[in-house]
Protein backbone atom coordinates (compact mmCIF):
# COMPACT_ATOMS: atom_id res chain seq x y z
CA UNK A 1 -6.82 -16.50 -15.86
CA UNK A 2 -8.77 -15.14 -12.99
CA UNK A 3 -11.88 -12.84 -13.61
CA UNK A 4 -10.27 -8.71 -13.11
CA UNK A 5 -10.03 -6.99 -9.74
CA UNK A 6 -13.26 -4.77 -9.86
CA UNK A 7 -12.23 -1.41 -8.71
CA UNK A 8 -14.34 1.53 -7.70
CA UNK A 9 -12.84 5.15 -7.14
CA UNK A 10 -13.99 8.08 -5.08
CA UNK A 11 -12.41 11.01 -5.63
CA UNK A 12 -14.04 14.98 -5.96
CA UNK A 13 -12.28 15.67 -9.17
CA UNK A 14 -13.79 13.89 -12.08
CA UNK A 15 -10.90 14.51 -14.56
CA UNK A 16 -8.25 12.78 -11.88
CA UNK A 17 -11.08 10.12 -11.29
CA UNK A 18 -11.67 9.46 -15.36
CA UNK A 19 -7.57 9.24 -15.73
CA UNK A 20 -7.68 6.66 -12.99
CA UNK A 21 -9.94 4.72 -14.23
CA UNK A 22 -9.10 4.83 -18.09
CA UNK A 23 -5.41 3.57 -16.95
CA UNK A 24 -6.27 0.80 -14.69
CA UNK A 25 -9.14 -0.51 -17.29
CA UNK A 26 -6.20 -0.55 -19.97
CA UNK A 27 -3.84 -2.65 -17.20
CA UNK A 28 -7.00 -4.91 -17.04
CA UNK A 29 -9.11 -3.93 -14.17
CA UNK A 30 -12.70 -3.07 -13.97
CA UNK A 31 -14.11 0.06 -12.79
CA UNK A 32 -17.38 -0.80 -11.82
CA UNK A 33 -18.03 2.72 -10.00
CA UNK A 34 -16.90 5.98 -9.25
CA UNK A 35 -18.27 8.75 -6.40
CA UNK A 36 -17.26 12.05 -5.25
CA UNK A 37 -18.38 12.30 -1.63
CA UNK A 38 -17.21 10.17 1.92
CA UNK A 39 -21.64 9.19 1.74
CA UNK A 40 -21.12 8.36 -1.81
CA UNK A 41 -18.04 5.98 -0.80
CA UNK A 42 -20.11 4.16 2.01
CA UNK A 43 -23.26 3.70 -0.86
CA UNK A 44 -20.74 2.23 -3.39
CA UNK A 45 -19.20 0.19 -1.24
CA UNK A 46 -22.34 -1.39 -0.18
CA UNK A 47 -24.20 -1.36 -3.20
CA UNK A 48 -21.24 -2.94 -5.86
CA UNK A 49 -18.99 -4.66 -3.01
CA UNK A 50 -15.59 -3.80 -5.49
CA UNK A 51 -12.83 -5.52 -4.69
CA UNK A 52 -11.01 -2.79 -3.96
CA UNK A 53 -12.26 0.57 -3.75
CA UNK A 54 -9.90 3.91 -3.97
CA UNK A 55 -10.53 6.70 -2.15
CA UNK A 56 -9.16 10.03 -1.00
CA UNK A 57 -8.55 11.80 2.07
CA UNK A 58 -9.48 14.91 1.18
CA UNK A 59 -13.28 14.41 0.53
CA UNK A 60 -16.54 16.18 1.15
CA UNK A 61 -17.50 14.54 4.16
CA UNK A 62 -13.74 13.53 5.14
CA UNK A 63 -12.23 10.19 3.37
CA UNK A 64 -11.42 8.86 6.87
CA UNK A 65 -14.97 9.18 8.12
CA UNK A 66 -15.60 7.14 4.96
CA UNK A 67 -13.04 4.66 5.51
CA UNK A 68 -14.12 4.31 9.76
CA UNK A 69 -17.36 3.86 8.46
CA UNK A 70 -16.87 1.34 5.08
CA UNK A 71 -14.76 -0.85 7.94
CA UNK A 72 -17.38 -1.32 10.35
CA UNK A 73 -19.90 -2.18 8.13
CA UNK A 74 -18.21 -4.35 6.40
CA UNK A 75 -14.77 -5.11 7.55
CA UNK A 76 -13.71 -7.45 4.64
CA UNK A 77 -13.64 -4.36 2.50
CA UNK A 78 -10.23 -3.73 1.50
CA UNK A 79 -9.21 0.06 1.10
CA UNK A 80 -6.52 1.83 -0.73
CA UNK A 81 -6.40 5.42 0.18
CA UNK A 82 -5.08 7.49 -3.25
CA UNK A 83 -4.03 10.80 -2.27
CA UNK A 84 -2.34 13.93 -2.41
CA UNK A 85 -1.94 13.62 1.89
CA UNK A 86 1.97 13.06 2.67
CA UNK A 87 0.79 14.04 6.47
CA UNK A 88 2.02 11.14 9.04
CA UNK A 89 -1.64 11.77 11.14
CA UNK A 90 -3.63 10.79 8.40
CA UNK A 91 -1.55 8.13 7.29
CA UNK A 92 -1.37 6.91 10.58
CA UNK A 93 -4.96 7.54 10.95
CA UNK A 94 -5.37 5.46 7.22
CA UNK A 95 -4.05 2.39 8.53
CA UNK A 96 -5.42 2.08 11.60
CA UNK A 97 -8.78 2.47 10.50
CA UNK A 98 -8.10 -0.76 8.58
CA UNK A 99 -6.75 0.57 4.73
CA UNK A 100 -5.23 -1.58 3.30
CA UNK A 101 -2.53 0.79 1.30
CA UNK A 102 -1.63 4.14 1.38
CA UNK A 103 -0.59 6.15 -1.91
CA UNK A 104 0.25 8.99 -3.49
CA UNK A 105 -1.36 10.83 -6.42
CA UNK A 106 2.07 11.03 -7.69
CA UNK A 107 1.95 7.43 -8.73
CA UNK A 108 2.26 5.67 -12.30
CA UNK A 109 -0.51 3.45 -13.52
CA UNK A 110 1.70 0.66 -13.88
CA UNK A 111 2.54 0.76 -10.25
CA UNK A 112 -1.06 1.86 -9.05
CA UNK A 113 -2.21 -1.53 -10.74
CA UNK A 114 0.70 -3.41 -9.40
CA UNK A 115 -0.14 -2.09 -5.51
CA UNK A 116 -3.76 -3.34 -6.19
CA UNK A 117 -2.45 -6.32 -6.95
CA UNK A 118 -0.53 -6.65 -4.08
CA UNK A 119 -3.46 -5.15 -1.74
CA UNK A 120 -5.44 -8.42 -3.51
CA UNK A 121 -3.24 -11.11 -2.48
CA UNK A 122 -3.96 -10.21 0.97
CA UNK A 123 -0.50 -7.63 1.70
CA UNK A 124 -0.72 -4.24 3.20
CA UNK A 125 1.06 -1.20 0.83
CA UNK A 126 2.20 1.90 2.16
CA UNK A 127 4.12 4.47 -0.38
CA UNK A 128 7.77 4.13 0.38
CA UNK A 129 8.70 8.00 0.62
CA UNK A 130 6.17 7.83 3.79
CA UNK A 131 7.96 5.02 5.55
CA UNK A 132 10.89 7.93 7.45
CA UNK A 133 7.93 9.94 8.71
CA UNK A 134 6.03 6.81 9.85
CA UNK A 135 9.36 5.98 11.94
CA UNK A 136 9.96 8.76 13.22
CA UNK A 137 6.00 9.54 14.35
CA UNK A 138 7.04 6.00 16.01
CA UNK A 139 9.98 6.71 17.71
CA UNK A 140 7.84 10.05 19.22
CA UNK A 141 5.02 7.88 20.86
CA UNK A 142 7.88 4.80 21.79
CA UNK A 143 6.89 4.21 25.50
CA UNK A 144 9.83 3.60 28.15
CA UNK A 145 10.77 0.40 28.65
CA UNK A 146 8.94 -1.04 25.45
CA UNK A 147 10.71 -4.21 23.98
CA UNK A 148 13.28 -3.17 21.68
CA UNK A 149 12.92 -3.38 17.79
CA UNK A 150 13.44 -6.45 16.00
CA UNK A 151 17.28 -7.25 14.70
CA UNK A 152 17.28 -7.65 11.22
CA UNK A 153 21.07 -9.50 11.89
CA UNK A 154 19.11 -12.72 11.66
CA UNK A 155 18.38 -12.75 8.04
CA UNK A 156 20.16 -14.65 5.56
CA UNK A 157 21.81 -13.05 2.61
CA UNK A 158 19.11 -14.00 0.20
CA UNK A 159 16.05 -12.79 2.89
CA UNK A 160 18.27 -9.53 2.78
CA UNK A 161 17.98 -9.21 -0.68
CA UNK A 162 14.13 -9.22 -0.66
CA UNK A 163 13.66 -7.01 2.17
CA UNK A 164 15.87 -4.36 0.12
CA UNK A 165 13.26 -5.06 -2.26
CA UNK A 166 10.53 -5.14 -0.44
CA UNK A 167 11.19 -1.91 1.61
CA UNK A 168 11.38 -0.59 -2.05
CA UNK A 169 7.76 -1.31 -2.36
CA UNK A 170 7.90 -3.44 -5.03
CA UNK A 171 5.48 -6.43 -4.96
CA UNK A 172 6.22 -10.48 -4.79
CA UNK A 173 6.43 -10.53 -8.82
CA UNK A 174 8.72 -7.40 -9.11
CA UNK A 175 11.39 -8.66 -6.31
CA UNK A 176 11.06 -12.49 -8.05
CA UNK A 177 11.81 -11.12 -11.52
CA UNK A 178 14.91 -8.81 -9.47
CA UNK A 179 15.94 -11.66 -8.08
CA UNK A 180 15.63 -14.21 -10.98
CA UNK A 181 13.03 -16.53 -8.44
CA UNK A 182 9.97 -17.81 -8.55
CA UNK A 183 7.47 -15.97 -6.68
CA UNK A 184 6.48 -19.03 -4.77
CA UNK A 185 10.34 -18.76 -3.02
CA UNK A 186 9.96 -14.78 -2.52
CA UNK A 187 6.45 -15.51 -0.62
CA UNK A 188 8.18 -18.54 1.57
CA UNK A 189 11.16 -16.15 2.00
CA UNK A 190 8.73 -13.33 3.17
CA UNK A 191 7.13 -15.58 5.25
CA UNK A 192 10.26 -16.87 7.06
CA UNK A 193 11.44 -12.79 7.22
CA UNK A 194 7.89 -12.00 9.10
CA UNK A 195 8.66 -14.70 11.48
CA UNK A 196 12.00 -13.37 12.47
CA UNK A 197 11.11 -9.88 12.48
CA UNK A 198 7.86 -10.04 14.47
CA UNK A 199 5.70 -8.50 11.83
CA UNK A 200 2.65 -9.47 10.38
CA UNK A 201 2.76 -7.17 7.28
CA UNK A 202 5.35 -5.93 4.85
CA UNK A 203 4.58 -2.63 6.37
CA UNK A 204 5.59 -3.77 9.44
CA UNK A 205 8.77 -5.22 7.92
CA UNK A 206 9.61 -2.41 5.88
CA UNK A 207 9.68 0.11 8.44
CA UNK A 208 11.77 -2.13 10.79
CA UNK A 209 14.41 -2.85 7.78
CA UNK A 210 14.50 1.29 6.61
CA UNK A 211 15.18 1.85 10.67
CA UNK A 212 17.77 -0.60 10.94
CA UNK A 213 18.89 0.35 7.36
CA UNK A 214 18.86 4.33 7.00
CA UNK A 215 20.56 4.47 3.91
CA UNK A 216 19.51 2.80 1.08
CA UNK A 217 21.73 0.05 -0.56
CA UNK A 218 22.88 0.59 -3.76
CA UNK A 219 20.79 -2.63 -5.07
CA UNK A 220 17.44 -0.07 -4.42
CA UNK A 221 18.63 2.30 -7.47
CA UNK A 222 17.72 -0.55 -9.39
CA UNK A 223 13.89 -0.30 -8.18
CA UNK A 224 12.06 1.84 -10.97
CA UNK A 225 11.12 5.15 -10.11
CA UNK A 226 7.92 6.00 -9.47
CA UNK A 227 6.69 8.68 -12.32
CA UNK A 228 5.56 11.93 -10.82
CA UNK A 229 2.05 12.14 -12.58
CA UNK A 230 -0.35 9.66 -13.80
CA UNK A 231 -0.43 8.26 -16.78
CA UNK A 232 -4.37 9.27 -18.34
């Protein structure tokens, strides 16, 4: 078993920050720091190199300064923004500064450790109730003429299947144990799904799927809901 994900958080209220970090050390990750300021963020970052570090948008200093400024420093960093921000500009903003996820405060712990999980393995996360704003901020800025969006008619059933899944947010292990797979076949499946698509991210994928896909199959009602406060 592999050593845990070291995790720092930066957020300007230390009760939300304790609760954070009390639930993810008790789902087995490390908090190895915690700050309350954008200049705070940048120290941490280069002073304990976490694996992952959380951090708001709404900080003294501005989280997105941080973030601009963590990535060009040191550009391996990865970055989940943890927020109460469902605004498309500074999601937008979030992930093309280089974060790595996007989520909401809303979040349970179990998920919020499973998202780090899947920010680990090397995937991009971005909370699904932001995906129809990220579309349609999208569709706003589409340029005439651009090439048209990737046809999702291509997939087989089972690559269907997973993207329901995996538009659901749920990571590799939640759409293998869905699917009653191994999570070696959903990662060749995703694989395949990125090559047809023309992403290179499950972000990426997930948007196209939710465009071509509006409505949400009745297979996603079996995706757990995401609890509306976290678990301290």
């Amino acid at each position: 078993m592999g050593a845990p994900l070291s995790i720092a958080v930066v957020d300007d209220h230390p009760l939300f920050r304790e609760g954070v970090g009390r639930s993810l050390e008790e789902r087995g990750c490390s908090i190895i720091a915690e700050g309350a300021s954008a200049d705070e963020a940048v120290r941490i970052v280069a002073d304990y190199e976490p694996d992952i570090l959380l951090l708001d948008v709404s900080l003294p200093g501005g989280g997105l300064r941080a973030l601009e400024e963590i990535r060009e420093r040191q550009p391996e960093q990865k970055v989940v923004m943890l927020t109460v921000s469902e605004q498309s500009d500074d999601v937008l903003q979030a992930l093309k500064l280089g974060a790595q996820g996007y989520v909401l405060k809303g979040i349970g712990s179990a998920a919020l450790a499973d998202v780090l999980a899947t920010v680990s393995s090397g995937a991009r996360y971005v909370a699904p109730s932001l995906s129809a704003d990220l579309l349609a901020r999208r569709a706003e800025v589409k340029q005439a003429g651009e090439r048209p969006q990737p046809d999702t008619s291509g997939l087989t059933e089972r690559e269907q299947d997973v993207m329901i899944h995996l538009s659901q947010g749920l990571s590799n292990k939640m759409i293998a144990r869905k699917l009653g797979l191994q999570e070696k076949t959903i990662k060749h499946h995703i694989t395949r799904i990125f090559d047809k698509l023309s992403v290179s991210n499950r972000t990426e994928a997930a948007l196209v799927w939710r465009q071509r896909h509006p409505e949400p199959p009745a297979i996603a009602a079996l995706a757990p809901s995401a609890p509306r406060t976290l678990t301290i």
